[in-house]
C-alpha atoms as a PDB file:
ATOM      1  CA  UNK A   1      -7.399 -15.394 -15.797  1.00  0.00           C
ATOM      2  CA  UNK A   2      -4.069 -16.897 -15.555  1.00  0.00           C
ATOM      3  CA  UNK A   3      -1.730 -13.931 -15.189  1.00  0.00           C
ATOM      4  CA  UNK A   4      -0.682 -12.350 -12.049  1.00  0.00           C
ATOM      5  CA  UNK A   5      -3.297  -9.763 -10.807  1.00  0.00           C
ATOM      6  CA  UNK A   6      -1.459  -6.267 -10.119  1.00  0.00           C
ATOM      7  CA  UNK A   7      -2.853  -3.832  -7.330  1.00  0.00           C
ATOM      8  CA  UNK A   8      -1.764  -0.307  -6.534  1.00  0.00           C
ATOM      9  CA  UNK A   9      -2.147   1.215  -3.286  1.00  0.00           C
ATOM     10  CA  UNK A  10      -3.135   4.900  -5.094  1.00  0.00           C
ATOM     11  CA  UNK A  11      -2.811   6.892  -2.191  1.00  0.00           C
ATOM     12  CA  UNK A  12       0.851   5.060  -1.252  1.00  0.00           C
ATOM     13  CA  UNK A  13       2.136   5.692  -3.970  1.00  0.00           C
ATOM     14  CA  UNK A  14       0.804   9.048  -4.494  1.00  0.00           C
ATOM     15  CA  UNK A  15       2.133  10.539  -1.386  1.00  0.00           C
ATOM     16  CA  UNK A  16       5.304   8.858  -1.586  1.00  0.00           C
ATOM     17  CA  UNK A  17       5.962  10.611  -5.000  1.00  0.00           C
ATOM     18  CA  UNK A  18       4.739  14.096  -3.652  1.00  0.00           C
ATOM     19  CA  UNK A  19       7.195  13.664  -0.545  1.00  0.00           C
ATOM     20  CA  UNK A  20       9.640  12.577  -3.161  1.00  0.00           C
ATOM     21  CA  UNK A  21       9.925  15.322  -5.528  1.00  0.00           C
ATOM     22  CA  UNK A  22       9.477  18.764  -4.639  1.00  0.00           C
ATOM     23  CA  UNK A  23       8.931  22.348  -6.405  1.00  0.00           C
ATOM     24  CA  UNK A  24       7.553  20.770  -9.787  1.00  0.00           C
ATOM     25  CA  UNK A  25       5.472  22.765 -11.653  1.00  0.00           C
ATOM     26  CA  UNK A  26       3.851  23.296 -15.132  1.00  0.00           C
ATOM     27  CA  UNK A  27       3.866  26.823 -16.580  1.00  0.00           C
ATOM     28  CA  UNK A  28       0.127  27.866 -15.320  1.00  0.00           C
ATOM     29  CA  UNK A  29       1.677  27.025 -11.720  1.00  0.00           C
ATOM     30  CA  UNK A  30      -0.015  23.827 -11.378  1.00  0.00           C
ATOM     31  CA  UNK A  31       1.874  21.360  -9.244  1.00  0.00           C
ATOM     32  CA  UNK A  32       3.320  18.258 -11.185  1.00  0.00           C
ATOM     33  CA  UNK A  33       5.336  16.273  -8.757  1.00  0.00           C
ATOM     34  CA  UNK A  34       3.142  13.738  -7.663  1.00  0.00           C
ATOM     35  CA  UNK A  35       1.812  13.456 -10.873  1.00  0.00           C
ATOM     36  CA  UNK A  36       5.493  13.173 -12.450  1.00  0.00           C
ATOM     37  CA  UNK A  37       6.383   9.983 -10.231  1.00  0.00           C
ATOM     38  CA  UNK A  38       3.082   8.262 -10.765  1.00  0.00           C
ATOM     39  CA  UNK A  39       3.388   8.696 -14.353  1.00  0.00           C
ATOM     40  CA  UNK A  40       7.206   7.280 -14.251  1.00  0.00           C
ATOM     41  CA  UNK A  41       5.418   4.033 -12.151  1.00  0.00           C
ATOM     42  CA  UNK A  42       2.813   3.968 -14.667  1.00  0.00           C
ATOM     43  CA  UNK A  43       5.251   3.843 -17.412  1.00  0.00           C
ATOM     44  CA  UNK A  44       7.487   1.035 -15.395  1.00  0.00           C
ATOM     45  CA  UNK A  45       4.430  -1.121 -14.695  1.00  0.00           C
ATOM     46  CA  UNK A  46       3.671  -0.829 -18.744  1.00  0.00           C
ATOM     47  CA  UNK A  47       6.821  -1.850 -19.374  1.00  0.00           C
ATOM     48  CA  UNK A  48       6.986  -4.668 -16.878  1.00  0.00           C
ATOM     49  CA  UNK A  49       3.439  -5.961 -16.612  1.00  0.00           C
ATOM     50  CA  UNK A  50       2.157  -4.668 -20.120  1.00  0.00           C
ATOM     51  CA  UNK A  51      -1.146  -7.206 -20.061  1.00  0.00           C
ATOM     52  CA  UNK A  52      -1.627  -8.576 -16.881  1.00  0.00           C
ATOM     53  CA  UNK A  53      -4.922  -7.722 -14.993  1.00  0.00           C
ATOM     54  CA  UNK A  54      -4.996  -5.467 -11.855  1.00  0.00           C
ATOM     55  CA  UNK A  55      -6.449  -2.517 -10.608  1.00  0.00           C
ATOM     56  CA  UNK A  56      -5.715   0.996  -9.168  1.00  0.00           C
ATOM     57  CA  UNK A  57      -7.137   0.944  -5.694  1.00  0.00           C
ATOM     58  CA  UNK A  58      -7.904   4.211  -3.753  1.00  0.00           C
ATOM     59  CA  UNK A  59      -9.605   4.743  -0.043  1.00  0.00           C
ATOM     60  CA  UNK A  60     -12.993   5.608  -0.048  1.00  0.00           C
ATOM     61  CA  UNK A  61     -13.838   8.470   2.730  1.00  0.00           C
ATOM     62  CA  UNK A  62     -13.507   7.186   6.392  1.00  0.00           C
ATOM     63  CA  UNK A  63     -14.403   3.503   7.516  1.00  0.00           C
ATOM     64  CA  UNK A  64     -17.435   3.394  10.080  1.00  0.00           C
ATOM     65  CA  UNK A  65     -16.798  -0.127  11.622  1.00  0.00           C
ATOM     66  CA  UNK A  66     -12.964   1.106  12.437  1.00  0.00           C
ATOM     67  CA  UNK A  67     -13.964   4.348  13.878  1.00  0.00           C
ATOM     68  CA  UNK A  68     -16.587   2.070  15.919  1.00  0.00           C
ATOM     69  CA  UNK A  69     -13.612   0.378  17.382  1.00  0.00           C
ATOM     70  CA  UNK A  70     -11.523   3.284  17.950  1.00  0.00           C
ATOM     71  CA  UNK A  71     -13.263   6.768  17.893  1.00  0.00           C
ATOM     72  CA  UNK A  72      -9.965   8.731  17.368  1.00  0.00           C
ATOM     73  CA  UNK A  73      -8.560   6.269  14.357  1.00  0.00           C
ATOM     74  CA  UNK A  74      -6.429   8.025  11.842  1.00  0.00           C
ATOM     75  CA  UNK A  75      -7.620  11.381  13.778  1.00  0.00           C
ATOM     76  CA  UNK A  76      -4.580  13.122  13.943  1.00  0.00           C
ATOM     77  CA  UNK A  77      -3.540  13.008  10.184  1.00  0.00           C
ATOM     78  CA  UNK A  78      -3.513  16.253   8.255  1.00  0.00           C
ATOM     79  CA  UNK A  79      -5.621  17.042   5.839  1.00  0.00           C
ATOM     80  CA  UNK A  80      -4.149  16.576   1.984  1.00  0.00           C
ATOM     81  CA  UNK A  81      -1.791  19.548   1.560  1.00  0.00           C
ATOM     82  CA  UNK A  82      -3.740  21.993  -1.290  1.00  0.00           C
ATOM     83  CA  UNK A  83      -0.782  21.299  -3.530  1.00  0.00           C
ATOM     84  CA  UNK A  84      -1.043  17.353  -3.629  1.00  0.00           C
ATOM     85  CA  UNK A  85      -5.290  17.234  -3.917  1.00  0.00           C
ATOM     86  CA  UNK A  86      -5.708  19.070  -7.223  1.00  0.00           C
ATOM     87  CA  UNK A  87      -3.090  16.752  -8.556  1.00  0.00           C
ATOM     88  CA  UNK A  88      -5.479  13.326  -7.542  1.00  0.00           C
ATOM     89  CA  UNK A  89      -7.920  14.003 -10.270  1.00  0.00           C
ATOM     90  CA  UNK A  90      -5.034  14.411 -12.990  1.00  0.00           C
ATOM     91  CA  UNK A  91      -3.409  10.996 -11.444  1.00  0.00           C
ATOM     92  CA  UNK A  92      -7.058   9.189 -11.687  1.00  0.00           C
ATOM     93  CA  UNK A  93      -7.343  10.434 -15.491  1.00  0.00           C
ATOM     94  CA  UNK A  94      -3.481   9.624 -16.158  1.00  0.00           C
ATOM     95  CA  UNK A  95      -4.330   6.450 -14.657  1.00  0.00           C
ATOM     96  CA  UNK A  96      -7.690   6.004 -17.029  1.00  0.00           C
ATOM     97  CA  UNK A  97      -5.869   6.991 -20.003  1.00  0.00           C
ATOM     98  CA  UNK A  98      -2.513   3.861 -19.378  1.00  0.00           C
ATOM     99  CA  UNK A  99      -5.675   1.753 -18.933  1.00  0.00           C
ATOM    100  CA  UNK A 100      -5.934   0.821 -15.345  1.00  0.00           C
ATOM    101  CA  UNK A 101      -9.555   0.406 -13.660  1.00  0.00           C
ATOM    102  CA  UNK A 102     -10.217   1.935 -10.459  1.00  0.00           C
ATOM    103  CA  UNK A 103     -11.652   0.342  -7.578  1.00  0.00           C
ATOM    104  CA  UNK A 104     -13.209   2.145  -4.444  1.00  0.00           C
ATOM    105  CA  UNK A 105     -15.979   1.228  -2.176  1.00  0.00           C
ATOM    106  CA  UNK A 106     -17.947   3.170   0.905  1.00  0.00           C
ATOM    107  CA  UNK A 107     -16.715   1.162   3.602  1.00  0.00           C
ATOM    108  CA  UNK A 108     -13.611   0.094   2.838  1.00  0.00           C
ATOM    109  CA  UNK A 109     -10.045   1.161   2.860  1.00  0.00           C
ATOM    110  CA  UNK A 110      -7.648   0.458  -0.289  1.00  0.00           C
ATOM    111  CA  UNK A 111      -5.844  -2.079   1.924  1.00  0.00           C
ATOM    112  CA  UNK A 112      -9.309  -3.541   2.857  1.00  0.00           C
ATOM    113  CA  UNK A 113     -10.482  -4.048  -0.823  1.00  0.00           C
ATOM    114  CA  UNK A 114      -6.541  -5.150  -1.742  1.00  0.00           C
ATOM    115  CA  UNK A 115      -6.696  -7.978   0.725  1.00  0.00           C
ATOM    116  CA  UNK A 116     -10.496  -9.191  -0.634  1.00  0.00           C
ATOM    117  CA  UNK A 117      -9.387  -9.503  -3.978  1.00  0.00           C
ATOM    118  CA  UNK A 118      -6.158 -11.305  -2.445  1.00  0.00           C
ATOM    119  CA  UNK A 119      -8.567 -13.568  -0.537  1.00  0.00           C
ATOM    120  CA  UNK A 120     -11.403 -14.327  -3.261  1.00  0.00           C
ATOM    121  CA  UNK A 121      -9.084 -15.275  -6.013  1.00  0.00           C
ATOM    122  CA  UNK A 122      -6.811 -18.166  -6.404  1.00  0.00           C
ATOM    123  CA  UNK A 123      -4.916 -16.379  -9.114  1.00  0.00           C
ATOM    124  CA  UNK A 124      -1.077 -15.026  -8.268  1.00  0.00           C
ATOM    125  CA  UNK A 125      -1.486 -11.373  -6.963  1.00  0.00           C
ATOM    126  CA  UNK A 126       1.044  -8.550  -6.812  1.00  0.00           C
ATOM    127  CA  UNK A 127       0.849  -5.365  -4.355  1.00  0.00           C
ATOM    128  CA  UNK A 128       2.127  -2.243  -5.452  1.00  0.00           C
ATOM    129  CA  UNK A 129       2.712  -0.718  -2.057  1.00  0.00           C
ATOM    130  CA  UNK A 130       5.288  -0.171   0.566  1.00  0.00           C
ATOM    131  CA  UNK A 131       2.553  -0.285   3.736  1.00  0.00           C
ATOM    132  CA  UNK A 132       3.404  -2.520   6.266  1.00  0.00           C
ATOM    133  CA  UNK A 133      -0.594  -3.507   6.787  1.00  0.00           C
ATOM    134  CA  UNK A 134      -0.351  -4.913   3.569  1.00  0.00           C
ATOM    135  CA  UNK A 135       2.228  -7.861   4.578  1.00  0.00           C
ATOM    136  CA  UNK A 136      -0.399  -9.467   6.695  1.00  0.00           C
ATOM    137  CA  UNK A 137      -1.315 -10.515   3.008  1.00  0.00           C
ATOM    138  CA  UNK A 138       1.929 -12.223   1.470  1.00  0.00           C
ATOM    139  CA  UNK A 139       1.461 -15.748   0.898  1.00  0.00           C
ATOM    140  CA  UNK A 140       3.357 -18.436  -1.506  1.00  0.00           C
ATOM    141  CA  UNK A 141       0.559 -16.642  -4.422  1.00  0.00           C
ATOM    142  CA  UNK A 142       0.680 -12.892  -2.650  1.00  0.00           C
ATOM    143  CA  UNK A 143       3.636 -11.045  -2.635  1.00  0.00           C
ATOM    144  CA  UNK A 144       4.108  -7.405  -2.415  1.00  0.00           C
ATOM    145  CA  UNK A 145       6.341  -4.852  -5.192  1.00  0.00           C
ATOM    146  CA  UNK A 146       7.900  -2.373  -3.309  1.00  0.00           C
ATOM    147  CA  UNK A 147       8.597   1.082  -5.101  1.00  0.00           C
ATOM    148  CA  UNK A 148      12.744   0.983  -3.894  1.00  0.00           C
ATOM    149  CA  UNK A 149      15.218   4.141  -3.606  1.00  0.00           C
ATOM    150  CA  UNK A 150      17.075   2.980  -6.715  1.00  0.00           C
ATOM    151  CA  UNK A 151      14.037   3.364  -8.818  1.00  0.00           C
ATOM    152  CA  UNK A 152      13.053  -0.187  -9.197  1.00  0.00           C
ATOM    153  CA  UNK A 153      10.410  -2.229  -8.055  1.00  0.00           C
ATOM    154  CA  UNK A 154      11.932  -4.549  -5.077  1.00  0.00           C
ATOM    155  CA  UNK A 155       9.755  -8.049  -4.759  1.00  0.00           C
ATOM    156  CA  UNK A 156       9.019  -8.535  -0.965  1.00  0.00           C
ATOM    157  CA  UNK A 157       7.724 -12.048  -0.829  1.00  0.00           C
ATOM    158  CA  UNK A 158       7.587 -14.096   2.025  1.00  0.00           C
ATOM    159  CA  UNK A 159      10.743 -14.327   2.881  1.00  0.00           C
ATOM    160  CA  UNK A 160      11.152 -10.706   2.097  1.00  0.00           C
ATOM    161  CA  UNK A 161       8.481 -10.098   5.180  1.00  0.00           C
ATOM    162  CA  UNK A 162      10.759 -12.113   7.400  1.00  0.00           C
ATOM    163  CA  UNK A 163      13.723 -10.294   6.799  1.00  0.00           C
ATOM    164  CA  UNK A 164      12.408  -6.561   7.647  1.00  0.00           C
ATOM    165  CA  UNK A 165      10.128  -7.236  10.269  1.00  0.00           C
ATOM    166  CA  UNK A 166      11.567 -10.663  11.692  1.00  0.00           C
ATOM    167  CA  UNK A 167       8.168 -12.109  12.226  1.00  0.00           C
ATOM    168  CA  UNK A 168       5.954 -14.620   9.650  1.00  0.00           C
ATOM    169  CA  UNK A 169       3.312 -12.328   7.528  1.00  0.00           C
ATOM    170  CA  UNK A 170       0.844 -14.455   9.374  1.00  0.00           C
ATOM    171  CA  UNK A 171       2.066 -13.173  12.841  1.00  0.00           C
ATOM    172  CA  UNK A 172       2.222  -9.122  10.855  1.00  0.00           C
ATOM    173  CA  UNK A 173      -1.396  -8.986  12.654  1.00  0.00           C
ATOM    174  CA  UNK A 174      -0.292  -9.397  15.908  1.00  0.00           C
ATOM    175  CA  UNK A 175       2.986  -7.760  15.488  1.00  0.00           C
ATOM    176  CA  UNK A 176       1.384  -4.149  14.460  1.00  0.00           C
ATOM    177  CA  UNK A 177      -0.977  -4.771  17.692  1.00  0.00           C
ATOM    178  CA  UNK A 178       1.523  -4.890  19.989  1.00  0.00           C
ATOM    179  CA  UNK A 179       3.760  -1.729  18.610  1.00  0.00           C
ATOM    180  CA  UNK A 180       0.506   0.355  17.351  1.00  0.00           C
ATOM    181  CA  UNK A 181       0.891   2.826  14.898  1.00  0.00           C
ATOM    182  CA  UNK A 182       1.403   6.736  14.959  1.00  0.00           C
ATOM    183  CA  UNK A 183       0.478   7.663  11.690  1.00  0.00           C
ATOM    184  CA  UNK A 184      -3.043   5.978  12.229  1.00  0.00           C
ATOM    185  CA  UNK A 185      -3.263   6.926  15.929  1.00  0.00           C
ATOM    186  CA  UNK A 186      -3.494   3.427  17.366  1.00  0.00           C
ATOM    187  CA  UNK A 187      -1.775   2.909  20.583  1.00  0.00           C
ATOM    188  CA  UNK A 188       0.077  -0.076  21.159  1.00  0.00           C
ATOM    189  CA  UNK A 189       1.562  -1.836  24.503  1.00  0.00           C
ATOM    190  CA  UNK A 190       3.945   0.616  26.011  1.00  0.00           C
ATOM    191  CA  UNK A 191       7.648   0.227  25.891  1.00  0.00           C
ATOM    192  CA  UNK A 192       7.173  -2.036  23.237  1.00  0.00           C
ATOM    193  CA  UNK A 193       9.155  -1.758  20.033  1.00  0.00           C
ATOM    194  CA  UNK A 194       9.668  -3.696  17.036  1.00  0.00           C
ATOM    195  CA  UNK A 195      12.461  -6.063  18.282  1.00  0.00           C
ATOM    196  CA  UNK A 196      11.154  -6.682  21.561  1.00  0.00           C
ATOM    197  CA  UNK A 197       7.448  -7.603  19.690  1.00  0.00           C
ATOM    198  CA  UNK A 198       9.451  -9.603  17.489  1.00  0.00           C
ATOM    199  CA  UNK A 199      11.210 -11.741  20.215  1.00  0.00           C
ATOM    200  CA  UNK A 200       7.180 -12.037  21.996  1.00  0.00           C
ATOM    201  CA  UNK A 201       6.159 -13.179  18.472  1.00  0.00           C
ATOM    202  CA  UNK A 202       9.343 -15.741  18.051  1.00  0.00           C
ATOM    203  CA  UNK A 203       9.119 -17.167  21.773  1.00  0.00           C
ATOM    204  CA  UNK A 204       5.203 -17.295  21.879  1.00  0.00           C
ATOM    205  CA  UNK A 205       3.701 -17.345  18.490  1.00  0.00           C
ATOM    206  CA  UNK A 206       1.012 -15.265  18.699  1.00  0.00           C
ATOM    207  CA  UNK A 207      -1.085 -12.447  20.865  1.00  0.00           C
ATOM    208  CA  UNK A 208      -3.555 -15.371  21.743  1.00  0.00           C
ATOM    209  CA  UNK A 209      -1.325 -17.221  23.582  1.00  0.00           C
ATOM    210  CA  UNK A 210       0.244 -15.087  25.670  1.00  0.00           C
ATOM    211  CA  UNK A 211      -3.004 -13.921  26.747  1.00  0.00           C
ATOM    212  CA  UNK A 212      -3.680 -17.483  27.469  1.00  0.00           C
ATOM    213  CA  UNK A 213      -0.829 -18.205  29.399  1.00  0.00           C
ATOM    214  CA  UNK A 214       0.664 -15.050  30.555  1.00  0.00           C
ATOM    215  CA  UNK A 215       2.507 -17.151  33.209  1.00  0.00           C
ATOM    216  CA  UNK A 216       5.374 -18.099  29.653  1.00  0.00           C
ATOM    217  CA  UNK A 217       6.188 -14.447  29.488  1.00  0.00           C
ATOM    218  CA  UNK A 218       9.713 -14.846  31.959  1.00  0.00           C
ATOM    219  CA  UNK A 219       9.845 -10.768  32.098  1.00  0.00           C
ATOM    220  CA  UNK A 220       8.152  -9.707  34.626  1.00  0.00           C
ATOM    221  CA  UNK A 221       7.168  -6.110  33.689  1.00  0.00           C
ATOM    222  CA  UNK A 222       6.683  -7.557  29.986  1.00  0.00           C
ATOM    223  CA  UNK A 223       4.425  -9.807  31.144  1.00  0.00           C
ATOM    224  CA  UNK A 224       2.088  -7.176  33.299  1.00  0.00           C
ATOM    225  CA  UNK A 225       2.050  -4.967  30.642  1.00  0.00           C
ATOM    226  CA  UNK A 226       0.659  -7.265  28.188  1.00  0.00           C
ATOM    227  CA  UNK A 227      -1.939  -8.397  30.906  1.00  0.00           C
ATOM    228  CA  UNK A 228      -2.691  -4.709  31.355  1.00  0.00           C
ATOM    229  CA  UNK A 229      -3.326  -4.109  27.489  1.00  0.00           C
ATOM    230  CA  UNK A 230      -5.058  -7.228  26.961  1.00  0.00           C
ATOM    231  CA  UNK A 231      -8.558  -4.901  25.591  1.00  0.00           C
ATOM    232  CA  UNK A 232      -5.974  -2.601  23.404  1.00  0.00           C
ATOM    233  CA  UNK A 233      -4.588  -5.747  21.613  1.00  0.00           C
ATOM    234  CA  UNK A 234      -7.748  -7.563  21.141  1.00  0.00           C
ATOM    235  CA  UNK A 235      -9.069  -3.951  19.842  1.00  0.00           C
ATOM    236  CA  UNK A 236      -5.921  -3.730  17.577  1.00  0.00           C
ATOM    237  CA  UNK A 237      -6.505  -6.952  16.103  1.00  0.00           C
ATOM    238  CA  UNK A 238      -9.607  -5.715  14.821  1.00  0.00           C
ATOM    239  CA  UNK A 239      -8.690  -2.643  13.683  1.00  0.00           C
ATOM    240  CA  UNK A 240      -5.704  -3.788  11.650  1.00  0.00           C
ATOM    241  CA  UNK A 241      -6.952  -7.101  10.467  1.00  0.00           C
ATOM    242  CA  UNK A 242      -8.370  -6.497   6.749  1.00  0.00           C
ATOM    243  CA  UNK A 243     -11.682  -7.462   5.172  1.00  0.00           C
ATOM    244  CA  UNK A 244     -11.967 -10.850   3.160  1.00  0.00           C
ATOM    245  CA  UNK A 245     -15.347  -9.810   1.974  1.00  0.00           C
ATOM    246  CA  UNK A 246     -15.211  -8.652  -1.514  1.00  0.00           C
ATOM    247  CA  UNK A 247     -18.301  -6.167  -2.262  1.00  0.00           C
ATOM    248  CA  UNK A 248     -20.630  -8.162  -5.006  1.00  0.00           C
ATOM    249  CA  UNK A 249     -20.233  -5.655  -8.010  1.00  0.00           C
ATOM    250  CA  UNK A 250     -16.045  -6.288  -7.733  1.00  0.00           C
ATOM    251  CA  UNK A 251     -16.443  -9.527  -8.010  1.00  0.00           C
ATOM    252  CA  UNK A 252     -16.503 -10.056 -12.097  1.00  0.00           C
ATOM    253  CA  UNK A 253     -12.767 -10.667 -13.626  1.00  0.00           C
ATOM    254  CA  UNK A 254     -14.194  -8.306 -15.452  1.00  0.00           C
ATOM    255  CA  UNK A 255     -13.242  -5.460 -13.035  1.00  0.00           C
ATOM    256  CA  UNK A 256      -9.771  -6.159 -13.736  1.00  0.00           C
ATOM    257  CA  UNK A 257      -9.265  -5.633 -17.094  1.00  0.00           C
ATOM    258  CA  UNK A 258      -6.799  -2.869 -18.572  1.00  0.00           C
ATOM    259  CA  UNK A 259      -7.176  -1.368 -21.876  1.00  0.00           C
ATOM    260  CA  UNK A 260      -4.785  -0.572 -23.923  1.00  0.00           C
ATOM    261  CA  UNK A 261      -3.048   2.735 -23.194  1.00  0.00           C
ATOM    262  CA  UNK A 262      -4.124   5.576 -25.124  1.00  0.00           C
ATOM    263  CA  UNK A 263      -0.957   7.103 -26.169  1.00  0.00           C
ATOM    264  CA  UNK A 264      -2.138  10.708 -27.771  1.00  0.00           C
ATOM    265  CA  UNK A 265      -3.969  11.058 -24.729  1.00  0.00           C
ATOM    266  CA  UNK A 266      -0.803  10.458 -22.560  1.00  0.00           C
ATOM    267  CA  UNK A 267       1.242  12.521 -24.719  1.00  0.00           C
ATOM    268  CA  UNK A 268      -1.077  15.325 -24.657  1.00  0.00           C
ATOM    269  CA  UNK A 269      -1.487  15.516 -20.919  1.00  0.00           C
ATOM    270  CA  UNK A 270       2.525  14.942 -20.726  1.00  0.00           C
ATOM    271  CA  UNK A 271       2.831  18.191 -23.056  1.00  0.00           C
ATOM    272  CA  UNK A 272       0.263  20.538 -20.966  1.00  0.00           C
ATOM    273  CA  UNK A 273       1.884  19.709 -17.616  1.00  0.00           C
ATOM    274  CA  UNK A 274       5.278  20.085 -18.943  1.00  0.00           C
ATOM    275  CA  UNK A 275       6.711  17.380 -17.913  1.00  0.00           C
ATOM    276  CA  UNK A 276       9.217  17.137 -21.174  1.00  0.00           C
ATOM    277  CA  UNK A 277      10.904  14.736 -19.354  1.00  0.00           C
ATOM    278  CA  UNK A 278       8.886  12.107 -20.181  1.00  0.00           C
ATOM    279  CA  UNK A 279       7.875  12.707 -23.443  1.00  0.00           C
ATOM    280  CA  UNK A 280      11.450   9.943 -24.318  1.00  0.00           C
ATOM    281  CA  UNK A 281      10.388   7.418 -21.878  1.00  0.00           C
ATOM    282  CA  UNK A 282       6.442   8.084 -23.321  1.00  0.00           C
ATOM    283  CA  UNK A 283       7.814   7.288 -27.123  1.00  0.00           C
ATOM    284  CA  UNK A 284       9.891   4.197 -26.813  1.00  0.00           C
ATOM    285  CA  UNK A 285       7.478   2.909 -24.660  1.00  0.00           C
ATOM    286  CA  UNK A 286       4.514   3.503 -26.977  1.00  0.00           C
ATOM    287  CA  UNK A 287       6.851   1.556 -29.805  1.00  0.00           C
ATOM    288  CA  UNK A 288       7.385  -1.396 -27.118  1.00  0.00           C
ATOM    289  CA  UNK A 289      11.254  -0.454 -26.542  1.00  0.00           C
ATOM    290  CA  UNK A 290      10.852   0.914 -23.170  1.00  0.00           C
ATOM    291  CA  UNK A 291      13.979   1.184 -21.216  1.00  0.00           C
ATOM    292  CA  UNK A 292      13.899   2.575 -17.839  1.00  0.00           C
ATOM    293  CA  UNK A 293      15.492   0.707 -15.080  1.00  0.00           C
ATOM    294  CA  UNK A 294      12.348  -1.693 -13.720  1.00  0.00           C
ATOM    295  CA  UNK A 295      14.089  -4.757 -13.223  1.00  0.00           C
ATOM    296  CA  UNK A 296      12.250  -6.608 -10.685  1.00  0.00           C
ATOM    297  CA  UNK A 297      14.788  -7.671  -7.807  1.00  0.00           C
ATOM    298  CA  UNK A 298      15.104  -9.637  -4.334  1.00  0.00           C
ATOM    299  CA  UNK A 299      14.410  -6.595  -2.036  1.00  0.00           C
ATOM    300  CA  UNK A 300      17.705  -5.434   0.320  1.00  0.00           C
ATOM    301  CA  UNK A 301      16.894  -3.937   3.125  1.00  0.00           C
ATOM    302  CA  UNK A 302      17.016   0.337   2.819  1.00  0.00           C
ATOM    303  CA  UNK A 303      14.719   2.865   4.908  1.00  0.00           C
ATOM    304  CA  UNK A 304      11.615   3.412   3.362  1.00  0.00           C
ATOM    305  CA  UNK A 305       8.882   5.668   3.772  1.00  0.00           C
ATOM    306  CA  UNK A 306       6.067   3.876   4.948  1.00  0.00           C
ATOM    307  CA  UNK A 307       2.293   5.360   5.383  1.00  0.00           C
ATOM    308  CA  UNK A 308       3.247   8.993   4.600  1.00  0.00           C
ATOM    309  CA  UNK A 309      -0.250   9.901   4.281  1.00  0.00           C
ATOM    310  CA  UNK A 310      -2.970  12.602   5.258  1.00  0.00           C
ATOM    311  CA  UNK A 311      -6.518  12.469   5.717  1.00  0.00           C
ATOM    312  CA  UNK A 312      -8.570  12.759   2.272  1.00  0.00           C
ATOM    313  CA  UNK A 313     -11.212  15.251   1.472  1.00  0.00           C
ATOM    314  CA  UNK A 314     -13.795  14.098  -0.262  1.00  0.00           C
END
C-alpha cells in the first residue's frame, strides 16, 4: 500500500453538516441536511482521492477505561437531536454505496482507532476532521484535511498545528490538559486559557517538567495553581492521550480497501431524498469530470466549529 491512507472522523463531520445546513427535507418529511453535506464530502473526496485506501471511522458506544478515569466524561452532552439520528443509518449506507469501509470497535473512540491506524502503519495518512484531539497525531507522514468555510478541504500539517494553537502537535497532549475541554466535560487548570498554556508550553516544554521543577514557573499564582492541579493534569493526560493499540481484526490492509462507487445506487438514494441538487455534481462525477471546488490548500486561519457533538444512542 503505497498511497496515502484517508480517515473520516464520521461523527465530525456529520454534526458539522447538520449544524451547517438547516430545514432540509425530502418530500415524506425526512430530514436531509446532514445527509446533503456528507454526500457533497463524499463526492469531493471521490473526486480528490478517487483510489486511495482509507476508512470511515465512527465511535463505538461509551469508552470504559475513560469513564474509569473520569466518571462524569462527556456527561453533559445531549443526546443526538431525533432529527440528526435517523439520518446516521442513511449516511452509513451512502457511505457503503461511494465505497468506503467502516471501522468501529467496543472500546474505542473514532479518534482512538484514527490514531492506531496512524501509529501501526508507516504509510502517509490523512484525517478528515476538524477535532483538535486529533492534532496530537500530525507528524511529517500524518497530517490532518480540514473541512474549511469556503468549501474546500484546508491541509493542516505540521506547521498548520503551530499556527492555530501555537504549540508543537507533540506538546497538543499537554496543551488540552492544561485548558480542559467543555464539550467533553474535562476540567482543566483554572484561569488558564489557550495563550497563557501556550506561553507554559513555549517557556517549559511540557506538563512533566513543570511538575518537576515548579520552582521555573516565575508567576507566582501560575505556578500554585499548577502545583494544585498536578492529579487533574496527570488525569488529563490520560484521558486525552489516544490508543496506539490497533484491535487484531483491523489490522489487514485489507480493511482499507474502497470499492468502486456504485453509481445507480447513489443516484437512486439522491432521487428518493430529493436532493436534486446533486444529481449534476453525481453525473460528471460518475463520467470522471467532477468539478466542485476541492482544491486542497495551505489552511488560513478562520473560526471553525470544533467538537459540535452529542452523546450517541446506540
Amino acid at each position: 500500500m503505497s498511497r496515502e491512507i484517508i480517515l473520516i472522523d464520521a461523527y465530525s463531520q456529520i454534526f458539522r453538516g447538520f449544524y451547517a445546513v438547516r430545514n432540509l427535507t425530502s418530500h415524506n418529511g425526512t430530514p436531509t441536511n446532514a445527509l446533503f453535506v456528507f454526500a457533497r464530502l463524499l463526492l469531493k473526496l471521490h473526486h480528490e482521492y478517487p483510489d486511495n485506501p482509507g476508512a470511515l471511522v465512527f465511535d463505538c458506544g461509551r469508552v470504559k477505561f475513560r469513564e474509569e478515569l473520569a466518571p462524569l466524561y462527556k456527561q453533559n452532552r445531549p443526546p443526538m437531536p431525533e432529527e440528526l439520528k435517523i439520518q446516521v443509518p442513511l449516511i452509513r449506507e451512502l457511505a457503503g454505496y461511494f465505497g468506503w469501509p467502516i471501522w468501529e470497535e467496543p472500546e474505542y473512540e473514532a479518534d482512538d482507532l484514527i490514531g492506531a491506524l496512524a501509529a501501526n502503519t508507516g504509510e502517509p495518512v490523512k484525517i478528515v476532521s476538524s477535532d483538535k484531539d486529533l492534532a496530537q497525531l500530525v507528524n511529517d507522514r500524518v497530517s490532518m484535511l480540514v473541512p474549511g468555510t469556503s468549501g474546500g478541504l484546508e491541509l493542516r500539517d505540521v506547521s498548520g498545528v503551530e499556527s492555530k494553537y501555537q504549540v508543537r502537535p507533540d506538546q497538543i497532549i499537554d496543551y488540552l490538559s492544561l485548558l480542559g475541554d467543555s464539550a467533553d466535560n474535562i476540567e482543566g487548570v483554572p484561569g488558564v486559557g489557550p495563550k497563557t498554556a501556550a506561553k507554559l508550553l513555549a517557556e517549559h516544554q511540557s506538563i512533566s517538567a513543570m511538575l518537576a521543577d515548579p520552582g521555573k514557573i516565575a508567576n507566582e499564582k501560575l505556578r500554585d495553581k499548577i502545583i494544585a492541579n498536578r492529579d487533574i493534569l496527570l488525569r488529563n493526560q490520560k484521558l486525552i492521550r489516544l490508543r496506539d493499540d490497533l484491535p487484531l481484526r483491523w489490522s489487514s490492509p485489507d480493511k482499507l480497501v474502497r470499492k468502486k462507487p456504485e453509481w445507480d445506487k447513489i443516484r437512486t438514494m439522491i432521487h428518493d431524498m430529493d436532493l436534486f441538487s446533486l444529481r449534476h455534481e453525481v453525473e460528471v462525477a460518475e463520467k470522471g469530470s467532477y468539478s466542485l471546488r476541492t482544491t486542497e490548500k495551505k489552511e488560513e486561519k478562520k473560526p471553525e466549529p470544533e467538537n459540535i457533538q452529542g452523546t450517541f444512542d446506540f
